[in-house]
Protein backbone atom coordinates (compact mmCIF):
# COMPACT_ATOMS: atom_id res chain seq x y z
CA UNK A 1 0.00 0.00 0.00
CA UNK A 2 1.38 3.40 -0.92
CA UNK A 3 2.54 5.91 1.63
CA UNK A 4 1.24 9.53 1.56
CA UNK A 5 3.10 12.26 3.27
CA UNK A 6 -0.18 14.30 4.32
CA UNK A 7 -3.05 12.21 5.85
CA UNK A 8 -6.29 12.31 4.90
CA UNK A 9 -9.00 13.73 7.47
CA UNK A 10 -11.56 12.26 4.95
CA UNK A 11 -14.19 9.21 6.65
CA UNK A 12 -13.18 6.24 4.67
CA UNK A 13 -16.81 5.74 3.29
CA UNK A 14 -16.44 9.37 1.49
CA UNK A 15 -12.76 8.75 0.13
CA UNK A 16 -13.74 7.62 -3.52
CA UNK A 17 -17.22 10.17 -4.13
CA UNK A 18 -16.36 13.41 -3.58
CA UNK A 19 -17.81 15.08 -6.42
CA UNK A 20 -16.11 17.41 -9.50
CA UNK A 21 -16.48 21.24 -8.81
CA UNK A 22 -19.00 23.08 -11.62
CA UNK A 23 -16.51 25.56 -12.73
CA UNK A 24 -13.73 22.45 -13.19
CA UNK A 25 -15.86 20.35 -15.05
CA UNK A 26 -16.53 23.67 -17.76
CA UNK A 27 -13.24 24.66 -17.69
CA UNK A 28 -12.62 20.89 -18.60
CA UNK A 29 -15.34 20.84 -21.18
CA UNK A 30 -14.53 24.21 -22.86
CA UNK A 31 -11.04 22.96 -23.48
CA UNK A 32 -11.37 19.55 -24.45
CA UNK A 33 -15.11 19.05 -24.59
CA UNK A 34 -18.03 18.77 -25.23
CA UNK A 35 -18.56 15.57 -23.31
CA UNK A 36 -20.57 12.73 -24.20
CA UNK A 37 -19.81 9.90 -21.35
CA UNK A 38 -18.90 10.43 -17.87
CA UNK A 39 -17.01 7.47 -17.36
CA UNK A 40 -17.17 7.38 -13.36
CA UNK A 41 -20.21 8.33 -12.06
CA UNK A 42 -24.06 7.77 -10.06
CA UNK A 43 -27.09 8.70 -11.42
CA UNK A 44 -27.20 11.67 -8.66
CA UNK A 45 -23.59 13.02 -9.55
CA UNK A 46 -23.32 12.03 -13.07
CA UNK A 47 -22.38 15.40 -15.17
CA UNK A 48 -23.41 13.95 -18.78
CA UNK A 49 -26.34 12.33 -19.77
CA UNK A 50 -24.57 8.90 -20.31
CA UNK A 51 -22.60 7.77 -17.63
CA UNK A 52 -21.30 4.29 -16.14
CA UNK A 53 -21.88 3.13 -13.37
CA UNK A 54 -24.72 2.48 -10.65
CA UNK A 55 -28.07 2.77 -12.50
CA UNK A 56 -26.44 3.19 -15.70
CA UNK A 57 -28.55 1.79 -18.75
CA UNK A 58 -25.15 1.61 -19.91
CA UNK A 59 -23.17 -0.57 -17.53
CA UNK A 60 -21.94 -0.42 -13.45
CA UNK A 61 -18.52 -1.34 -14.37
CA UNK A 62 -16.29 1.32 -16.66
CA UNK A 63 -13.16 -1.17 -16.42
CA UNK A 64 -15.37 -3.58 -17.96
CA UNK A 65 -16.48 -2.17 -21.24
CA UNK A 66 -15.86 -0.28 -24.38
CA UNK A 67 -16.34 3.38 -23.94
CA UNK A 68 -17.41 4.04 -27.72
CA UNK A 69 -20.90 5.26 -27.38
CA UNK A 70 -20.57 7.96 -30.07
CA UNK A 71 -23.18 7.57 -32.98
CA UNK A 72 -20.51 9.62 -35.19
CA UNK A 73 -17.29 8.98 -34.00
CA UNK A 74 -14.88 9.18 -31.38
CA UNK A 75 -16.76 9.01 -27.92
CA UNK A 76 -15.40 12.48 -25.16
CA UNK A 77 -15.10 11.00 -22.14
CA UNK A 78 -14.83 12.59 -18.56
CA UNK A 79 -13.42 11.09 -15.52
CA UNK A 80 -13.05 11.88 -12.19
CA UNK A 81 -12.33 8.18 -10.76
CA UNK A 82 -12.67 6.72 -7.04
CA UNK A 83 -9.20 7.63 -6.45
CA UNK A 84 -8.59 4.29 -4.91
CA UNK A 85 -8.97 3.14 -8.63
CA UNK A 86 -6.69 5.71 -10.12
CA UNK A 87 -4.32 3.07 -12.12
CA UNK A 88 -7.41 1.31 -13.23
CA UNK A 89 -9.32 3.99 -14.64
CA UNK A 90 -6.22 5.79 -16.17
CA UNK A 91 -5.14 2.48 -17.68
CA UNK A 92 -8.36 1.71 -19.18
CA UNK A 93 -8.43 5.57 -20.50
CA UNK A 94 -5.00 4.88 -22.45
CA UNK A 95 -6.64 1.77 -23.96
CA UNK A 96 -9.62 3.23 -25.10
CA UNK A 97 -7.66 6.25 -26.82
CA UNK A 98 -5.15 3.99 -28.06
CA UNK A 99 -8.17 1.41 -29.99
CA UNK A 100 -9.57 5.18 -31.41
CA UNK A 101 -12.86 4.18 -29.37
CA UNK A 102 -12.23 7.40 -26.71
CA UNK A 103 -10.53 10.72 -26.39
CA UNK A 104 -10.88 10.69 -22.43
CA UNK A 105 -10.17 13.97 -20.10
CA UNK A 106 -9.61 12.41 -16.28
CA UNK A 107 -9.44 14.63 -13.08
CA UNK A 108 -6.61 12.98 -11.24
CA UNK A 109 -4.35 14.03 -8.05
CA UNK A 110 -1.20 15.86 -9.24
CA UNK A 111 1.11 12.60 -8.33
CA UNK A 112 3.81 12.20 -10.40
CA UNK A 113 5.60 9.57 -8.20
CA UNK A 114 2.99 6.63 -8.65
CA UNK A 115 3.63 3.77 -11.68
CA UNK A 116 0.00 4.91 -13.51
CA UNK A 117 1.77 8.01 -14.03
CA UNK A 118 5.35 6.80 -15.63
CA UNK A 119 3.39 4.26 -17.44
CA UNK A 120 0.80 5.96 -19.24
CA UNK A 121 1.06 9.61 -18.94
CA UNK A 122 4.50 11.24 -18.73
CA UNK A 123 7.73 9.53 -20.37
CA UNK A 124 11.38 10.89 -19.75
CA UNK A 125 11.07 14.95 -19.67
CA UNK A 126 7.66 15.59 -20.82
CA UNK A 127 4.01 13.96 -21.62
CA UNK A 128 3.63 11.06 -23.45
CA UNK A 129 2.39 11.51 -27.32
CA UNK A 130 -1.00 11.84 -27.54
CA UNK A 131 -1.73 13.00 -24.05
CA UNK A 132 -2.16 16.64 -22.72
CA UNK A 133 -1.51 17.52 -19.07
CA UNK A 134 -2.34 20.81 -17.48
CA UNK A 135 -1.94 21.10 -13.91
CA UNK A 136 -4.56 23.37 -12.19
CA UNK A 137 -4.47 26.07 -9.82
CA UNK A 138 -5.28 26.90 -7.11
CA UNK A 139 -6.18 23.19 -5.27
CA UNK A 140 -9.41 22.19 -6.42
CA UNK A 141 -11.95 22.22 -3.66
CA UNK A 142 -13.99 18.70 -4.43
CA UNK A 143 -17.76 18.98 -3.39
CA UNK A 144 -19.01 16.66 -1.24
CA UNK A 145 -20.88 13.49 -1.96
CA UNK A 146 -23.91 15.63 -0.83
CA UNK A 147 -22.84 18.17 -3.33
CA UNK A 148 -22.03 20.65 -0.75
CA UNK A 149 -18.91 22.74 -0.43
CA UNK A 150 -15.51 21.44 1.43
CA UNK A 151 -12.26 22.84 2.05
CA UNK A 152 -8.97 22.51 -0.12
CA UNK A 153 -7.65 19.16 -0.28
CA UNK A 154 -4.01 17.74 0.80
CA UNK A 155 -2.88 17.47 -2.78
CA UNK A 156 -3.15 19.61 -6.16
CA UNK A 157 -4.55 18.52 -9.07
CA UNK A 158 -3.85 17.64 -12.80
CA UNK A 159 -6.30 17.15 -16.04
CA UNK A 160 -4.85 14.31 -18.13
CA UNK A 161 -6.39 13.77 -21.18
CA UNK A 162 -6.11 10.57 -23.62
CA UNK A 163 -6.54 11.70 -27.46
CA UNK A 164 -8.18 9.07 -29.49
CA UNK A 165 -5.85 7.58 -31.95
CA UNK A 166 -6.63 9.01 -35.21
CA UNK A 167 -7.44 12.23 -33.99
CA UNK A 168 -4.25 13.43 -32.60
């Protein structure tokens, strides 16, 4: 099990829903949107009419499946994963932009030290090809799973999007 050097104040049954401020998720879409899928979500925090996961017509289990649920082409994802699934869903994002099924934008914590990181989005001195990172500021302040407001978080943040192959 990893280390952190902050620890988290957050109950363990909150850890993997806090929810994706408004103003990130249009900053998000306005660079790399319009999104079609969110790829992580509930019915009651979903933040595009398609979504995976509980209640989903489309499927509980994003790992599981093919994202490509465009009618005309390349399916926009968004992610904000359970962070205790980080590797998985950023993994599964490389995949799906790799097969040309997905160009996928994921809200992930700015750790650079972790393997999902030096395997799939940065390579020697700077991103891999065909991913974008921008690193936000200031800290994003994550809603709660009740959608109300909470303070800064222990960590910064980073967008990391997967362009679809094909389309890069």
């Amino acid at each position: 099990m990893p280390s952190a050097l902050v620890r988290t104040l957050t109950p363990k049954e909150f850890k993997d829903r806090w929810r994706t401020p408004p103003e990130v998720f249009a900053r998000a879409a306005g660079r790399y949107g319009p999104f079609d899928l969110d790829a992580a979500a509930t019915l009651d925090d979903r933040l595009c009419s398609a979504w995976f996961g509980p209640e989903s017509p489309l499927g509980e289990d994003a790992l599981a499946v093919s994202w490509d649920i465009a009618e005309d082409g390349v399916t926009r994802a968004w992610c904000n994963p359970p962070y205790s699934k980080n590797g998985a869903f950023v993994a599964k994002a490389a995949e799906e932009a790799e097969a040309g099924r997905a160009q996928t934008t994921l809200l992930l914590p700015a750790t650079t030290d972790v393997r999902w990181w030096h395997r799939h989005v940065w390579q020697d001195t700077t991103q891999r090809p065909g991913v974008l990172v921008e690193f936000l500021s200031p800290r994003v302040r994550f809603l709660r799973p009740d959608g109300s407001a909470s303070g800064s978080p222990n960590f910064g943040s980073v967008l990391v999007t997967f362009l679809a192959r094909g389309s890069r």
